[in-house]
Protein backbone atom coordinates (compact mmCIF):
# COMPACT_ATOMS: atom_id res chain seq x y z
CA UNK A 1 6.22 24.19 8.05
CA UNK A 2 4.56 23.37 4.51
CA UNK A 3 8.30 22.43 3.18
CA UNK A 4 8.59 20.15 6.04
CA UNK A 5 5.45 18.68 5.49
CA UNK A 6 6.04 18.28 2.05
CA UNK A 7 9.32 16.27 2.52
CA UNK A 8 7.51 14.12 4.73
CA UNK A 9 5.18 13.56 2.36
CA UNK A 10 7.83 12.14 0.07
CA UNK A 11 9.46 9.85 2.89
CA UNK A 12 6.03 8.65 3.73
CA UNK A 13 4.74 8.01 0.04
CA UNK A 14 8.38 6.50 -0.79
CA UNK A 15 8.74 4.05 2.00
CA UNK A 16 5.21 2.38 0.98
CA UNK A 17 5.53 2.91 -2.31
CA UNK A 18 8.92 0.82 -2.07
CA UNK A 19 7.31 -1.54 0.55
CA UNK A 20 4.42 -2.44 -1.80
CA UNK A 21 6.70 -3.14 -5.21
CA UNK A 22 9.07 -5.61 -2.79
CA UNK A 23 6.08 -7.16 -2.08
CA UNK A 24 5.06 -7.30 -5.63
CA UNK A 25 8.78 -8.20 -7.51
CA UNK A 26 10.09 -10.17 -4.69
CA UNK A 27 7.91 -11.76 -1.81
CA UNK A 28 4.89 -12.80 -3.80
CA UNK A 29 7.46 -14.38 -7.11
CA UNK A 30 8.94 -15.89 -4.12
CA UNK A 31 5.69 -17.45 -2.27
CA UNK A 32 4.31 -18.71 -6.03
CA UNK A 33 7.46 -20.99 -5.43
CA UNK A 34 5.87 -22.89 -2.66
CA UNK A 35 3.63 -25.53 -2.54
CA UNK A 36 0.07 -24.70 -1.43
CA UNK A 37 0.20 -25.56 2.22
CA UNK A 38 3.44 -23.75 2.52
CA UNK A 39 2.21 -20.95 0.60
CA UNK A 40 -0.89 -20.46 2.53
CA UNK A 41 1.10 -20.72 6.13
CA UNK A 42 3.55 -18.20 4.85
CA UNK A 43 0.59 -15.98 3.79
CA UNK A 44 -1.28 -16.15 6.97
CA UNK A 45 1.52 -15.48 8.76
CA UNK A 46 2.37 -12.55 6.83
CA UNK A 47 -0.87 -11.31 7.42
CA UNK A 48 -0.42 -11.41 10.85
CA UNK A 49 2.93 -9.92 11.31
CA UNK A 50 2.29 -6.92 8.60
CA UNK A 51 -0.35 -4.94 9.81
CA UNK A 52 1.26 -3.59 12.97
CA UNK A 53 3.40 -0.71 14.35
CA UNK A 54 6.09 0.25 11.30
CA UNK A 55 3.65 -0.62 9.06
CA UNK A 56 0.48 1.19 9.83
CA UNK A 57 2.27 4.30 10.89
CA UNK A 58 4.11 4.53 7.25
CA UNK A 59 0.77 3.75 5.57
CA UNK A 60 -1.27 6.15 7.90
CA UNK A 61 1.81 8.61 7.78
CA UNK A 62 1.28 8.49 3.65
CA UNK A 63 -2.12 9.79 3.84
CA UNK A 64 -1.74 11.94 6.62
CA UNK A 65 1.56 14.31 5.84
CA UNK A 66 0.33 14.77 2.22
CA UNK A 67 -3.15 16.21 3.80
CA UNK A 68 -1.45 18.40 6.35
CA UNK A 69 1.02 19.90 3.77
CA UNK A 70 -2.39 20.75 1.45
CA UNK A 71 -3.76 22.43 5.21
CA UNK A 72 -1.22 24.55 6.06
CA UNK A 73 -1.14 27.87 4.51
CA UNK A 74 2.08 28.31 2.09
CA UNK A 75 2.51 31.69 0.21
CA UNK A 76 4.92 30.24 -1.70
CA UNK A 77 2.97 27.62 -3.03
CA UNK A 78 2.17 27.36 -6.58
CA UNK A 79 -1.23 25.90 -8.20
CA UNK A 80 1.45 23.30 -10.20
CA UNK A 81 2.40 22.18 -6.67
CA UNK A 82 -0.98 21.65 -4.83
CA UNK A 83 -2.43 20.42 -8.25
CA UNK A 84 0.31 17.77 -8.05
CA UNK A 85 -0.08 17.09 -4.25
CA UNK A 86 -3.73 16.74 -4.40
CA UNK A 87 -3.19 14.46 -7.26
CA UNK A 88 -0.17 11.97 -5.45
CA UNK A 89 -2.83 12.22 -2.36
CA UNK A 90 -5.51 10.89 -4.07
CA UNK A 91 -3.78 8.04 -5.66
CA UNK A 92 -2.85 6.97 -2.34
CA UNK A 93 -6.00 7.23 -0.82
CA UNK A 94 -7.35 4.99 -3.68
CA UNK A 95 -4.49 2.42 -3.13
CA UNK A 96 -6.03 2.80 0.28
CA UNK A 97 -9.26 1.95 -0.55
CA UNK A 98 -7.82 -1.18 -3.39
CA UNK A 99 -6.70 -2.48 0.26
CA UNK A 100 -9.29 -2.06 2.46
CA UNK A 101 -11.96 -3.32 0.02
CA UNK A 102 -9.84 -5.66 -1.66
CA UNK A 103 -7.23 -7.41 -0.19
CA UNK A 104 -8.12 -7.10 3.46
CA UNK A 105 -11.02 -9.09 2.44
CA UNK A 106 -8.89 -11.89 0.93
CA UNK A 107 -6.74 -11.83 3.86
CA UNK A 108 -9.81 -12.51 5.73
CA UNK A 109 -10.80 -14.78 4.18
CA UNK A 110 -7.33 -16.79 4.01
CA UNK A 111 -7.47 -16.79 7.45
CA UNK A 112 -10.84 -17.81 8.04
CA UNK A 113 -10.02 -21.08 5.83
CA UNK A 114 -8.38 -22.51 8.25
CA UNK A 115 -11.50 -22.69 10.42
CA UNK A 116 -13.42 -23.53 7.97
CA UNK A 117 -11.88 -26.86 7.07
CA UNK A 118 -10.85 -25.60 3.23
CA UNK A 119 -7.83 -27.28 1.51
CA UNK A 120 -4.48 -25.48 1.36
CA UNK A 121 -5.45 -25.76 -2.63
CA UNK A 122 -8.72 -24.46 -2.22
CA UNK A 123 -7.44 -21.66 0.21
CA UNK A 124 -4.81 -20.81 -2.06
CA UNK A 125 -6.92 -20.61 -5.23
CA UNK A 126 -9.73 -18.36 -4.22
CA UNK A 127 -6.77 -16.04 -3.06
CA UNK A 128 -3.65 -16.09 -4.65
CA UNK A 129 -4.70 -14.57 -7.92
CA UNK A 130 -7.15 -11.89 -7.07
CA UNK A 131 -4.71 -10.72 -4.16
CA UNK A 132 -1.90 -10.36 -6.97
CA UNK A 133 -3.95 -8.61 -9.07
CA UNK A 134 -5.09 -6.07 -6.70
CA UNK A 135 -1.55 -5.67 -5.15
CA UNK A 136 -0.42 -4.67 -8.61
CA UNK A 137 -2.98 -1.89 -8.24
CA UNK A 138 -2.19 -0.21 -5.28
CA UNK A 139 1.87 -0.63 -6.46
CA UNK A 140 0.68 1.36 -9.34
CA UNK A 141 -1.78 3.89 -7.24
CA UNK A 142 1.02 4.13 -4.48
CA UNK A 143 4.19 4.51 -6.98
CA UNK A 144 2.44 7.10 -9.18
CA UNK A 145 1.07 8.78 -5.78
CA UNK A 146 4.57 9.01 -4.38
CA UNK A 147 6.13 10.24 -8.01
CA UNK A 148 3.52 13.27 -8.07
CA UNK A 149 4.58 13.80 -4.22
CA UNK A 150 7.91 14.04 -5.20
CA UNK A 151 7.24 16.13 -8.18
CA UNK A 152 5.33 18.48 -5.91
CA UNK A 153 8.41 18.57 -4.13
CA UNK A 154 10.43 19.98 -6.64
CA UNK A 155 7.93 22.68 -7.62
């Protein structure tokens, strides 16, 4: 059960970890393209569409495989392999917490622009950069969380 878990773990980790450096090499360099009130439609829309089924069950499913594989007994396991499962589950934990205190905010915030009666350029500028910046965080967290997953893997 603990292998299974484990290789879970890896799927899990992987598929956000490669979600979140698409997002950060592709879609964002992509968006900067656009003018501001095309940018900031394309981002609110975004943040409508992401946060739903697929989504939230890979980024749940990456916090929640890595736990139960730590839970479940395993007599094979060595301290090199919990040391580096503990270690890839923490990272993404953190990239969980970049999101929910950083970007989620911003995201908010985008959206609540449009109420407010902000500019595209004003909307854009308080978010665009800070986003970026804490998107290349998480990318980091989540990448080096799913490389000690895998590593834990092979242990």
């Amino acid at each position: 059960m603990a292998t299974l878990l484990i290789v879970l773990a890896v799927i899990a980790t992987g598929l956000y970890a490669g979600f979140m450096l698409i997002f950060l090499t592709g879609v964002m360099p992509a968006l900067a393209r656009l003018t501001d009130e095309q940018f900031v439609a394309a981002m609110r829309r975004i943040n409508e569409e992401v946060p739903r089924g697929v989504f939230v069950s890979v980024m749940l499913a990456s916090v929640a495989f890595p736990a139960a594989a730590l839970a479940v007994p395993d007599e094979d396991r060595s301290g090199a392999r919990w040391a580096l499962l503990g270690a890839g589950l923490a990272l993404v934990v953190l990239n969980h917490l970049v999101t929910i205190t950083g970007n989620i905010p911003l995201n908010n915030a985008l959206a609540a622009s449009e109420r407010t009666g902000a500019t595209d350029r004003e909307a854009r500028a308080a978010f665009e950069t800070r986003w970026n910046r804490l998107h290349l965080v998480r990318t980091l967290l989540v990448t080096a969380g799913f490389a000690l997953t895998a590593g834990a893997a092979l242990t």
